[in-house]
Protein backbone atom coordinates (compact mmCIF):
# COMPACT_ATOMS: atom_id res chain seq x y z
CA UNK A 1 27.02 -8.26 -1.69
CA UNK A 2 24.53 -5.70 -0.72
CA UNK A 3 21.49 -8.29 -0.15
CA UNK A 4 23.96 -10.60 2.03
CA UNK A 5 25.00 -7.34 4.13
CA UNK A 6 20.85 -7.00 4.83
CA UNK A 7 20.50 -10.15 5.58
CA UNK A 8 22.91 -10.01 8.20
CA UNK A 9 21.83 -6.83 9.46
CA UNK A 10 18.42 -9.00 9.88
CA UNK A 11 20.25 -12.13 11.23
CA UNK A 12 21.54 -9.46 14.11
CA UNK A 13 18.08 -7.92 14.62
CA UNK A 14 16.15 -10.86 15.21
CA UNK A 15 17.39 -11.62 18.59
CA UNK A 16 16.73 -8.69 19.99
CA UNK A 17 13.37 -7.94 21.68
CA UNK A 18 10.67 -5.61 20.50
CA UNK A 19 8.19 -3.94 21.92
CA UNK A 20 7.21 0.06 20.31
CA UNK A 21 9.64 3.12 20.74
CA UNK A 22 6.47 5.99 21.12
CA UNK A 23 8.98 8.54 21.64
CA UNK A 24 10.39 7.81 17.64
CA UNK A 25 6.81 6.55 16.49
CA UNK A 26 5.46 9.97 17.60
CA UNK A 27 8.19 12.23 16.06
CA UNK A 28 7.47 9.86 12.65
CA UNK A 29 4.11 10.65 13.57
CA UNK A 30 4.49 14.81 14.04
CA UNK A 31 6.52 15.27 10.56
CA UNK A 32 4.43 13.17 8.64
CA UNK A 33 1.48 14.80 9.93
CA UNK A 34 3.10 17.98 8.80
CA UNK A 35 4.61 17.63 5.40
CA UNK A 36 1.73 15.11 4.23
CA UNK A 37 -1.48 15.19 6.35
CA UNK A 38 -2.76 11.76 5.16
CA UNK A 39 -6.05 12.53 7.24
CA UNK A 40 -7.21 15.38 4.96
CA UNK A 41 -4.42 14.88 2.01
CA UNK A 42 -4.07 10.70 1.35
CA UNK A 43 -7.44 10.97 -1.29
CA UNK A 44 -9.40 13.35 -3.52
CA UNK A 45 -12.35 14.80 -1.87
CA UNK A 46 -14.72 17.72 -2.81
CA UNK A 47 -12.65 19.71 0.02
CA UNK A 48 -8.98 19.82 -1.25
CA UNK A 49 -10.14 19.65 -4.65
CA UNK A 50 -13.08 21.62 -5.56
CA UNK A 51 -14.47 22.22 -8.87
CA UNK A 52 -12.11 24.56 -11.09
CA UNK A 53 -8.97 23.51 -9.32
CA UNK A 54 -6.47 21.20 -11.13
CA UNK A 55 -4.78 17.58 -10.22
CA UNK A 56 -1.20 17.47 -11.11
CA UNK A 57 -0.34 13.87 -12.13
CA UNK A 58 3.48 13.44 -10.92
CA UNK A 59 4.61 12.91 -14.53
CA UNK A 60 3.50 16.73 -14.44
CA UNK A 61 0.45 16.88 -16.26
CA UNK A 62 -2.85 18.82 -15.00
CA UNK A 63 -6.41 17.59 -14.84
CA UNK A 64 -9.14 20.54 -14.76
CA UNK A 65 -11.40 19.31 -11.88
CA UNK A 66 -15.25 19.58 -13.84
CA UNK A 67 -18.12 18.51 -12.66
CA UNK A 68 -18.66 15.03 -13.84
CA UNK A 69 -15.23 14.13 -12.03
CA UNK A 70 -16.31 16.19 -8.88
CA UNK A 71 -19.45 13.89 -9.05
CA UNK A 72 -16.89 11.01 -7.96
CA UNK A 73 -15.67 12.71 -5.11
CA UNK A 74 -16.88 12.31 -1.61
CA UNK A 75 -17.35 15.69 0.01
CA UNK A 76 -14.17 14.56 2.94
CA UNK A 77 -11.79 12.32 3.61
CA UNK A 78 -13.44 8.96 4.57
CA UNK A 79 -9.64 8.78 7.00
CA UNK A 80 -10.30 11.90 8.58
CA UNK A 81 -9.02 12.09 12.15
CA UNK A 82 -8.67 7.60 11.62
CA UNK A 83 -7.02 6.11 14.55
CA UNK A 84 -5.55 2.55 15.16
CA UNK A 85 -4.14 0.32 18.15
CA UNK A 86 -3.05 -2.21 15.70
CA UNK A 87 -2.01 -2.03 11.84
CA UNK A 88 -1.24 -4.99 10.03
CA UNK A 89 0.14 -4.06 6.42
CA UNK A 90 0.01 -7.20 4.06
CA UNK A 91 3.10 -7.52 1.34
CA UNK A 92 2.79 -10.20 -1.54
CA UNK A 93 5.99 -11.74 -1.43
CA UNK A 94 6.50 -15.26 -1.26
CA UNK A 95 8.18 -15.04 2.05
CA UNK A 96 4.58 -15.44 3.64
CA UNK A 97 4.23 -18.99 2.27
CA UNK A 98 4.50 -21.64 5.26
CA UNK A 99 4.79 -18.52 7.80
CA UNK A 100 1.21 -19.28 9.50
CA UNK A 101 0.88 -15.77 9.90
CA UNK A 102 -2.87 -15.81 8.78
CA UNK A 103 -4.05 -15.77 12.25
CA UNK A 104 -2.16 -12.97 13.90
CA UNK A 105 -3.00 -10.85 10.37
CA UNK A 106 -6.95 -11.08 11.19
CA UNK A 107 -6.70 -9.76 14.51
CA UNK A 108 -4.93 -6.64 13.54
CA UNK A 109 -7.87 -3.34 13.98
CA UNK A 110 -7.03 -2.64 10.28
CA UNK A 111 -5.61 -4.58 7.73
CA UNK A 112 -4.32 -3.47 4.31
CA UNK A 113 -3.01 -5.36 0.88
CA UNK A 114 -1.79 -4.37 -2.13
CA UNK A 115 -3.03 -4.30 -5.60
CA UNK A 116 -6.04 -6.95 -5.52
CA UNK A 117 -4.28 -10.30 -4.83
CA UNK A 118 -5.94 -13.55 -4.83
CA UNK A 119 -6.66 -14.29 -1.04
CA UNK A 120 -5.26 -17.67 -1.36
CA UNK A 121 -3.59 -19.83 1.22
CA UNK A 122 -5.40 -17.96 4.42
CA UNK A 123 -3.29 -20.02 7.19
CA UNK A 124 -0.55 -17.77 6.04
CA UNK A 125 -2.31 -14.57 4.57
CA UNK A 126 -5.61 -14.31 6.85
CA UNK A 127 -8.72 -13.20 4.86
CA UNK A 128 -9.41 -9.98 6.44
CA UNK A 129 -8.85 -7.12 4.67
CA UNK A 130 -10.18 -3.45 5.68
CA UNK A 131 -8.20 -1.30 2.60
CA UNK A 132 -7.00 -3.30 -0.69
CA UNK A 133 -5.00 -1.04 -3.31
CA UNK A 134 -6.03 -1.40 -7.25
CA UNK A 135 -3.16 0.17 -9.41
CA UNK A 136 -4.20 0.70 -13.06
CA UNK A 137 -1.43 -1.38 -13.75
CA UNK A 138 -2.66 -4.37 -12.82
CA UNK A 139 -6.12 -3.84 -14.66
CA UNK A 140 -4.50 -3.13 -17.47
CA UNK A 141 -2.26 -6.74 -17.43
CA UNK A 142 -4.42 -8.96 -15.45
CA UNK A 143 -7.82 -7.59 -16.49
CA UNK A 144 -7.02 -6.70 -20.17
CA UNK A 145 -7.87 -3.29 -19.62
CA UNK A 146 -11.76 -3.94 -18.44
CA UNK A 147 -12.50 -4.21 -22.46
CA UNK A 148 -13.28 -7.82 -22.13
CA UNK A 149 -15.93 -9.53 -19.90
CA UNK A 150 -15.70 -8.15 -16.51
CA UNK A 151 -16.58 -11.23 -14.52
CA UNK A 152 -12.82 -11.96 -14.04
CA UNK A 153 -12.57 -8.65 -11.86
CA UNK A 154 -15.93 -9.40 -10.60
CA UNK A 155 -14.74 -12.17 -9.19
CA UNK A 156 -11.46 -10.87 -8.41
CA UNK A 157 -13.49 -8.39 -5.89
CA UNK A 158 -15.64 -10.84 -3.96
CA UNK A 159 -12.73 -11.49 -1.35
CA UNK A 160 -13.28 -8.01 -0.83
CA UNK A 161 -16.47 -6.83 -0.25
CA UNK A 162 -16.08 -5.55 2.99
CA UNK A 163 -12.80 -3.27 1.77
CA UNK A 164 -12.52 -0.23 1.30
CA UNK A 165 -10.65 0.28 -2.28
CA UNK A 166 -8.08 2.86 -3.13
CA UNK A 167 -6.87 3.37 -6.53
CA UNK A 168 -4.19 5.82 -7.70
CA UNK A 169 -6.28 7.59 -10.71
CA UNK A 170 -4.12 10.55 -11.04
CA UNK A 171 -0.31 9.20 -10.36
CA UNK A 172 0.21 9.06 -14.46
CA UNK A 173 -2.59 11.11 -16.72
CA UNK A 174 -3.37 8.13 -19.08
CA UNK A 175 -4.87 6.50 -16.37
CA UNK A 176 -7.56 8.38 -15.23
CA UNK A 177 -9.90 6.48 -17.98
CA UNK A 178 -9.14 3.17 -16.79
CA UNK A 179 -9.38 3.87 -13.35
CA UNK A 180 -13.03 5.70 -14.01
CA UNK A 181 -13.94 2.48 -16.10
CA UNK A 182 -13.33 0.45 -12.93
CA UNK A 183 -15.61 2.31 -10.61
CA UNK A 184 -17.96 2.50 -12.63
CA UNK A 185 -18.14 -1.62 -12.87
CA UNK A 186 -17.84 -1.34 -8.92
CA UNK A 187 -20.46 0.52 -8.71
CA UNK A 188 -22.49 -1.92 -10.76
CA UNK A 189 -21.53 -4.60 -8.15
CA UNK A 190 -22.73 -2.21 -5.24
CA UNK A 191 -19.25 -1.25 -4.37
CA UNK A 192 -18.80 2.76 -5.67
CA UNK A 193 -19.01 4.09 -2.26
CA UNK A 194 -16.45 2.09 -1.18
CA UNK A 195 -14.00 3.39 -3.88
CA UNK A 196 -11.46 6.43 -3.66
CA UNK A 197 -8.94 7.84 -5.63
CA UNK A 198 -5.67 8.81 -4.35
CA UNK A 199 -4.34 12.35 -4.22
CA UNK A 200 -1.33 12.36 -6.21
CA UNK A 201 -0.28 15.78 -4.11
CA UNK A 202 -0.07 13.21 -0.68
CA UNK A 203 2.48 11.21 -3.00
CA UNK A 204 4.36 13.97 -4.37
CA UNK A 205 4.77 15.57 -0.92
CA UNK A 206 5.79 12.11 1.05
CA UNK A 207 8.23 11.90 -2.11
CA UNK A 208 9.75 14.99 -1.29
CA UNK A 209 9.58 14.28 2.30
CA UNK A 210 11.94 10.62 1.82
CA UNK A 211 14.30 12.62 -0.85
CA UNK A 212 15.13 14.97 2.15
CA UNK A 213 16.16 12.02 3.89
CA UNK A 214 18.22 10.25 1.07
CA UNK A 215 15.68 8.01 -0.47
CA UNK A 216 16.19 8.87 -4.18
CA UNK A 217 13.93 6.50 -6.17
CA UNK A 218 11.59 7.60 -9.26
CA UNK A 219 8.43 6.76 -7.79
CA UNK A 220 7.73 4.70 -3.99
CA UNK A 221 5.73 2.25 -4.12
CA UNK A 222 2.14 1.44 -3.43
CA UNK A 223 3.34 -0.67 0.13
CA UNK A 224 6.01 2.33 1.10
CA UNK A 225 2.78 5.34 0.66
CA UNK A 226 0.48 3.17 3.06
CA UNK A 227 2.92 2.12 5.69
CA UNK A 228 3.30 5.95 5.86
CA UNK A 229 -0.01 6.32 6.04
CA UNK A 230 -0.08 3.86 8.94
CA UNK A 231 2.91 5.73 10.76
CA UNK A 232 0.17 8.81 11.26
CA UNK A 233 -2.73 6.44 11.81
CA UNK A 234 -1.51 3.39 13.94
CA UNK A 235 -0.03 2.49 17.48
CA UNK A 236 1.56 -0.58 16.51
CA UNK A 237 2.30 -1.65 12.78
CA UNK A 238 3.36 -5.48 11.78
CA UNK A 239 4.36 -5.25 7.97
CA UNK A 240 4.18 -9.44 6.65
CA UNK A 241 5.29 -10.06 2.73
CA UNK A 242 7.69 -7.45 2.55
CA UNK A 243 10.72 -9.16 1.01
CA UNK A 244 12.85 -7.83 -2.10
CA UNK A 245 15.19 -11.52 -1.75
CA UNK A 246 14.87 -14.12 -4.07
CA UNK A 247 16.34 -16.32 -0.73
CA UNK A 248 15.35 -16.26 3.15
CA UNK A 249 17.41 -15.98 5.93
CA UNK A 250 17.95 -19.49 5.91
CA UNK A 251 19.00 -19.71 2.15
CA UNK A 252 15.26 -20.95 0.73
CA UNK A 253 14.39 -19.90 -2.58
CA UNK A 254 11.52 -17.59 -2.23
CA UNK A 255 8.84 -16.88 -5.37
CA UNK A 256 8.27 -13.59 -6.18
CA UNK A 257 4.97 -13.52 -4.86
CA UNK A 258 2.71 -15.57 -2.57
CA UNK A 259 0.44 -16.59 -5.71
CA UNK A 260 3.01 -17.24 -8.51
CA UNK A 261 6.50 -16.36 -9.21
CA UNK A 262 5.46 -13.38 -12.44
CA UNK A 263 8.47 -10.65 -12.43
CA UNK A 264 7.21 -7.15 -13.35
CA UNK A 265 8.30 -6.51 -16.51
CA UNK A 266 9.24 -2.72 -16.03
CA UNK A 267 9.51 -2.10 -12.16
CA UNK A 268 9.78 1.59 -11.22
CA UNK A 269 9.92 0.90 -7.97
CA UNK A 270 12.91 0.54 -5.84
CA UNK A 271 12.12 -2.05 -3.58
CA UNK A 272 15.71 -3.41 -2.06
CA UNK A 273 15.72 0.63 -1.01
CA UNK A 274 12.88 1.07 0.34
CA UNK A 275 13.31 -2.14 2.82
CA UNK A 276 16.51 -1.10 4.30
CA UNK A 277 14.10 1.61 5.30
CA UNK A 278 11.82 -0.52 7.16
CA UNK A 279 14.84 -2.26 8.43
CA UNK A 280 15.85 0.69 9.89
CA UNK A 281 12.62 1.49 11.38
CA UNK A 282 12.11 -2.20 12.83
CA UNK A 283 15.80 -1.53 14.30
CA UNK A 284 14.49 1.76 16.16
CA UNK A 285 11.51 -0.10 16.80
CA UNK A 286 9.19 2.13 14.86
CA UNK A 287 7.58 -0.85 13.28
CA UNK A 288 7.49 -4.75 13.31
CA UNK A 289 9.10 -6.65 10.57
CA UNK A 290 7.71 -10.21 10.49
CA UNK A 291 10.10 -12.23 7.84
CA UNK A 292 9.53 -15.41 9.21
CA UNK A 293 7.03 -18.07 10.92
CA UNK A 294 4.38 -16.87 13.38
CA UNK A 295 4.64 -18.04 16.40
């Protein structure tokens, strides 16, 4: 009952036209800015975590910054003072299939996807991509924890070579190792100064920040952090493959992803909750939430 009552709230949205509110974009803008700072906050540098200082995973834990971790830091945030007319953020649901959206993707100023996907079908997905997310997760499933040969994620990366590559070391403590393994290999490839680690104190805060406005969930996902990020960075933001339904609006069964139709087997992430956020943001026309064909 409560996925037919958002599709109707979508059905009812749809009509109506949309152009930017900067009025509610800028106060998004002003308290993210304030309780989060993604410009200085979003990844570990040098600067807001020098040597001696700890990480605190958000299961708790603390990880004593020494030297040969410092070593992987740059000295700032490569997003400091980062400004953008136009932000397209790229979902992996299967919604994008048959949308043609691939064009209108590759002309956005900076384009972001979510934990490596295959760049497959570009009529619908586009093949630019300026910031790609790589959660340990998935090199733990997909790329049998880097143990193996690594021309799999070798390959897995040449879509992306012009990226810049985020990966969430420090949101649990067990994956710090894995995530270190996979810039080193990056590095190998040419790619290590393209590689950051996100600051698990920009997630905890934003966490806080969405509890205060009734958005209980035990940890937001990778797509929710960055199309926060974009609410301080961007102008305009189009979010494409963001789509917790199993149908579309017009009652088509829709795969779980773009690329195949793989459940997670233990999702922490709330994703039905965090969309009726963006639908409420596309409804005060903070952002722009494509869910069908491209015209």
């Amino acid at each position: 009952m409560k996925e037919k009552t958002k599709l109707v709230h979508l059905l009812l949205t749809q009509e109506v036209p949309w152009e930017p509110d900067i009025t509610e974009m800028d106060r998004y803008r002003a308290e993210l800015g304030q309780c989060c700072n993604a410009s200085v906050q979003l990844v570990l540098t040098k600067e807001n975590k020098p040597l001696g200082s700890n990480i605190t995973c958000l299961e708790g834990v603390k990880v004593a910054v020494e030297a040969h971790l410092l070593e992987l830091l740059p000295k700032v945030s490569p997003f400091s003072h980062s400004q953008y007319k136009h932000c397209a953020m790229v979902g992996n649901s299967g919604i994008l299939r048959q949308s043609r959206c691939g064009h209108e993707i590759d002309q956005a100023d900076l384009v972001v996807r979510f934990n490596l996907p295959p760049l497959e079908f570009p009529e619908d997905i586009g093949t630019k991509t300026s910031l790609v997310t790589i959660n340990p997760s998935i090199l733990k499933d997909k790329f049998h924890f880097l143990q193996q040969e690594w021309d799999p994620y070798a390959d897995a990366l040449q879509s992306y070579m012009n990226a810049v590559f985020l990966i969430p070391a420090f949101t649990n403590s067990g994956d710090n190792s894995i995530a270190y393994h996979a810039l080193y290999t990056m590095e190998a490839l040419g790619l290590g100064k393209k590689v950051f680690f996100l600051n698990p104190e920009y997630q905890r805060n934003l966490t806080d920040y969405w509890r205060k406005e009734s958005l209980a969930t035990l940890r937001l996902s990778s797509g929710f952090v960055f199309i926060n990020v974009a609410l301080e960075f961007c102008q305009h933001i189009t979010l494409y493959g963001f789509w917790p339904f199993s149908h579309d609006l017009d009652g088509q069964a829709v795969s779980y992803h773009y690329y195949d139709d793989i459940l997670p087997d233990d999702d922490a992430h709330n994703m039905s909750t965090e969309f009726s956020r963006y639908v409420h943001m596309y409804s005060r026309n903070v952002l722009l939430l494509r869910y069908g064909k491209c015209r």
